[in-house]
Protein backbone atom coordinates (compact mmCIF):
# COMPACT_ATOMS: atom_id res chain seq x y z
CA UNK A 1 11.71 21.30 57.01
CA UNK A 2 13.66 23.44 54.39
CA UNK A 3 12.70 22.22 50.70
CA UNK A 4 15.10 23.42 47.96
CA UNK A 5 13.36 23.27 44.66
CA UNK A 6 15.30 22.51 41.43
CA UNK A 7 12.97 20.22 39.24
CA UNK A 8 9.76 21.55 37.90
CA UNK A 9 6.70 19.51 38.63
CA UNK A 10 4.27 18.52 40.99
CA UNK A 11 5.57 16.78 44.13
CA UNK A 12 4.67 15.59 47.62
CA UNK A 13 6.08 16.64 50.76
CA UNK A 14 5.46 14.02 53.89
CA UNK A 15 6.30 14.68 57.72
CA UNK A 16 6.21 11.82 59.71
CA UNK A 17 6.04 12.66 63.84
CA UNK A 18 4.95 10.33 66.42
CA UNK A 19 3.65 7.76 64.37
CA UNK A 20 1.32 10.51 62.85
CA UNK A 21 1.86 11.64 58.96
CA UNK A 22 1.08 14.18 57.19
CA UNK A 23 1.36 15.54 54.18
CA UNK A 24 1.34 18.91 51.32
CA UNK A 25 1.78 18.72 47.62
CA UNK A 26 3.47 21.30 45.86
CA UNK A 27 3.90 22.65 42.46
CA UNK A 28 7.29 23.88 41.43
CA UNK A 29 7.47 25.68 38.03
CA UNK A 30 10.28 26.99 36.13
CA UNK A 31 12.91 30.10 37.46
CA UNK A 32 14.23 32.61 35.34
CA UNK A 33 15.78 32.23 32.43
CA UNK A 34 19.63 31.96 32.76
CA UNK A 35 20.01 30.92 28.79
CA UNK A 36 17.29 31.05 25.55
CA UNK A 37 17.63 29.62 21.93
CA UNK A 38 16.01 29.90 19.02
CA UNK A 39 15.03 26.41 17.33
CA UNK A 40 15.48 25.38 14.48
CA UNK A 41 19.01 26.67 13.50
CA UNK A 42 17.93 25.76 9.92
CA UNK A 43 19.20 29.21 8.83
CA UNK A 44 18.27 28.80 4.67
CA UNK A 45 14.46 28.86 3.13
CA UNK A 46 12.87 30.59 0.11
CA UNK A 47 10.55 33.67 0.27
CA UNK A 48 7.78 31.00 -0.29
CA UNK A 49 8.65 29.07 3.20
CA UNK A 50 6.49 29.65 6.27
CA UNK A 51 8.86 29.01 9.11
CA UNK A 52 7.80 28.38 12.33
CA UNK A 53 10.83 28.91 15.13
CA UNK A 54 10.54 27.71 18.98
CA UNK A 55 12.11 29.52 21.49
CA UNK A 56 13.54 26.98 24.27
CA UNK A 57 14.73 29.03 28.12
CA UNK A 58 16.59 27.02 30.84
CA UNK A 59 17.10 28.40 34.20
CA UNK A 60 19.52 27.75 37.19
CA UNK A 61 18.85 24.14 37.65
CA UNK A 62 18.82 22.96 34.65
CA UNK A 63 14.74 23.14 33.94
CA UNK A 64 13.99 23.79 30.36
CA UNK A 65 10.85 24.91 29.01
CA UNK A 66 8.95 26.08 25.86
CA UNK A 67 9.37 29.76 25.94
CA UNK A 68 7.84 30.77 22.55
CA UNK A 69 4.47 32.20 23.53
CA UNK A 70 6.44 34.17 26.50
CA UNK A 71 9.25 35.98 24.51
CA UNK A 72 9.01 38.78 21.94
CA UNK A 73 9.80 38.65 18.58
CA UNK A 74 11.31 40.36 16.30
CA UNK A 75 13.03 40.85 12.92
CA UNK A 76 15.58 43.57 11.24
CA UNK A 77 13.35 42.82 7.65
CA UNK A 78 10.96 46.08 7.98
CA UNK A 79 8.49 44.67 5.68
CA UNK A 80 7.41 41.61 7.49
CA UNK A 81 6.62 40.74 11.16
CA UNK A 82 7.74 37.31 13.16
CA UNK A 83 4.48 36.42 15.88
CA UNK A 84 4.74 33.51 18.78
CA UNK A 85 7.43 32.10 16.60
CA UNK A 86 5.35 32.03 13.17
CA UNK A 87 7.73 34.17 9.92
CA UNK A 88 6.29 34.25 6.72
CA UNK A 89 9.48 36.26 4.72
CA UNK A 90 8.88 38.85 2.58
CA UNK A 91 11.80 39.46 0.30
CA UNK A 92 15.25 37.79 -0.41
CA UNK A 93 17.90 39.30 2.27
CA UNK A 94 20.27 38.03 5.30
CA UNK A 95 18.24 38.91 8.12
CA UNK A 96 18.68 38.07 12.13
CA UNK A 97 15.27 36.96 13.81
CA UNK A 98 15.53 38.50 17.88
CA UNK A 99 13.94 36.28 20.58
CA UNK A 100 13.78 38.35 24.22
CA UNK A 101 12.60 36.93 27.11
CA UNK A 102 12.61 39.36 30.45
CA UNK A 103 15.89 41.31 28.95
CA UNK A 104 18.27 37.68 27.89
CA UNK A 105 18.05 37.58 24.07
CA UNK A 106 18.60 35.19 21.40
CA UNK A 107 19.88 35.60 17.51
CA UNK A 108 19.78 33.48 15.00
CA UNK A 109 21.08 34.53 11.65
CA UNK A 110 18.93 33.57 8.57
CA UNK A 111 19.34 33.64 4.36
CA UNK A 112 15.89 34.03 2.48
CA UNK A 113 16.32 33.23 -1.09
CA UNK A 114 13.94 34.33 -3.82
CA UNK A 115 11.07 32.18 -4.10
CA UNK A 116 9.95 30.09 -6.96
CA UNK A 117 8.61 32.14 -10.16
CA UNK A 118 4.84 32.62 -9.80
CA UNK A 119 3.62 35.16 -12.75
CA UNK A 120 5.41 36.82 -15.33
CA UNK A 121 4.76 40.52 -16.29
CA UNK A 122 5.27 42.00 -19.86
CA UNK A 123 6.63 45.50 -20.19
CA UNK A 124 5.72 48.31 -21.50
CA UNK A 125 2.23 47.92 -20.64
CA UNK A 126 -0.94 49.08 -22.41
CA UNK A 127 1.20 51.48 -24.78
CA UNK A 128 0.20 53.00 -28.21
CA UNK A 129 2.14 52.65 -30.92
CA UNK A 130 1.93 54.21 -34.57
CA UNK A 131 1.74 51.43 -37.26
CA UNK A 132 4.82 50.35 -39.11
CA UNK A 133 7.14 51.34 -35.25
CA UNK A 134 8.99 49.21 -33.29
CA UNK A 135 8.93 48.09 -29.34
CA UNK A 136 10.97 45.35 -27.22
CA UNK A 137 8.86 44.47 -24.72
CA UNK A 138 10.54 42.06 -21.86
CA UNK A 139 9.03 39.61 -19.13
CA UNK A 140 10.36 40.10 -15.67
CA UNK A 141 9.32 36.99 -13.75
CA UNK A 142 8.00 37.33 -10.19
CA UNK A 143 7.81 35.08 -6.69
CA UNK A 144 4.67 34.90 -5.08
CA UNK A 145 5.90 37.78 -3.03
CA UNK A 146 5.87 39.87 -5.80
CA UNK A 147 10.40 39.84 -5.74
CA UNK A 148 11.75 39.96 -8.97
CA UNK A 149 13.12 36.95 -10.15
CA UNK A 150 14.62 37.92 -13.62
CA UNK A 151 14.07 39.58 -16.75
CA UNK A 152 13.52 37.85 -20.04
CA UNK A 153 17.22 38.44 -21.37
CA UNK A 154 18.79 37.10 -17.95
CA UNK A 155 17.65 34.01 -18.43
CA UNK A 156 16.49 32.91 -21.56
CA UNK A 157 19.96 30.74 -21.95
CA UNK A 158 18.34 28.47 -19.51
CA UNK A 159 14.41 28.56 -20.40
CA UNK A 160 12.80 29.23 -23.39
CA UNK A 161 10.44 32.35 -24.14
CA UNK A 162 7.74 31.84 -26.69
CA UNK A 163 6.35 35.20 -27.66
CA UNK A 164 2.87 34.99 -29.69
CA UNK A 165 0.54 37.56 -30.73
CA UNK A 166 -2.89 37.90 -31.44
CA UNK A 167 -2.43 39.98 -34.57
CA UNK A 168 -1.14 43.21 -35.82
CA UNK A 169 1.63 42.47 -36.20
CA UNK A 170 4.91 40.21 -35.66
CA UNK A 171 6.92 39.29 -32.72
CA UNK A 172 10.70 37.48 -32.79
CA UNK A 173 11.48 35.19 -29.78
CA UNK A 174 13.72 37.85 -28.04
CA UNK A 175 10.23 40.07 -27.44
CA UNK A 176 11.27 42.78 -30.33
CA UNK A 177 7.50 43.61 -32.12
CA UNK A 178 6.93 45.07 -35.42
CA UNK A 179 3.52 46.75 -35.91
CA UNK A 180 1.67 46.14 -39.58
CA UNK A 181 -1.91 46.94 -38.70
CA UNK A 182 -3.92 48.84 -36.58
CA UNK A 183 -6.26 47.78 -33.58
CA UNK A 184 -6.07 46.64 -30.27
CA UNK A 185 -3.97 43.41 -30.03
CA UNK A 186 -2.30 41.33 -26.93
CA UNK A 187 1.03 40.00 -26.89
CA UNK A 188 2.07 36.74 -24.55
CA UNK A 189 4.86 35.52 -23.61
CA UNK A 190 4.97 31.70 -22.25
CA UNK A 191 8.25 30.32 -20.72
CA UNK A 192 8.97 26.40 -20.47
């Protein structure tokens, strides 16, 4: 009557004596985890990318079961958290997402890029000039995680800037302004 369980499941255990038979079910889950891995091993996504990682354990006879809600998660990126598997990234970086589950851990090494621009920010902001001065202003572009993506001069081989503003002046297409009159005024800068 000794029953060795290896497969998880539910099963039924029969006893036949005397013509008379009998029988028990019985439920057989998982053992500990031997080995864990994290899944996917896609290893390359933008800031912009919600990942979702699974955490698969497989004990002594070969059972293997979704482990994600069991484990704890964690990340060496300070600035964002990884819960039941779910990683929203924060900023561009090579970063290792840690699965543990009962002291047996799992790595996987990942590369966030920056994410695609977003908004673009004009600097120096709100300033006051005298009439007749000069000011290059620049636009740093931005992800929707607020990384910077470049600034104006970077990459203005590869898109254009059109600066434009409303009056009081003139601005050339590499953001330099000349004031001429006096008043409040707001400058743009639109990249294509």
């Amino acid at each position: 009557g000794f029953f060795n369980a290896t497969t998880v499941g539910s099963w039924r255990i029969f006893v036949n004596f005397l013509n008379i038979t009998a029988n028990a079910t019985i439920n057989i889950t998982h053992g500990k985890a031997l080995f864990i891995v994290i899944n996917p091993i896609n290893i390359k996504f933008k800031t912009d990318d919600k990942k979702f990682f699974t955490l698969f354990a497989k004990d002594s006879d070969g059972n293997i079961w979704n482990a994600t809600d069991e484990c704890k998660w964690s990340i060496n990126d300070s600035k964002v958290n990884i819960t039941n598997g779910l990683y929203l990234p924060g900023k561009p970086g090579n970063w290792t997402i840690i699965a543990n589950l009962d002291d047996i851990f799992a790595f996987l090494n990942i590369i966030v890029e920056i994410g695609e621009l977003n908004y673009i920010i004009i600097e120096p902001f709100g300033i006051t000039i005298p009439n007749g001065d000069t000011v290059q202003f620049v636009a740093k572009g931005y992800d929707s995680k607020g990384n910077e993506i470049f600034q104006f001069q970077e990459w203005s081989k590869t898109l254009f800037m059109e600066w434009s503003i409303n009056g009081g002046g003139q601005i050339d297409q590499n953001g330099l302004f000349i004031s001429k009159k006096s008043g409040n005024w707001t400058i743009f800068a639109n990249y294509s």
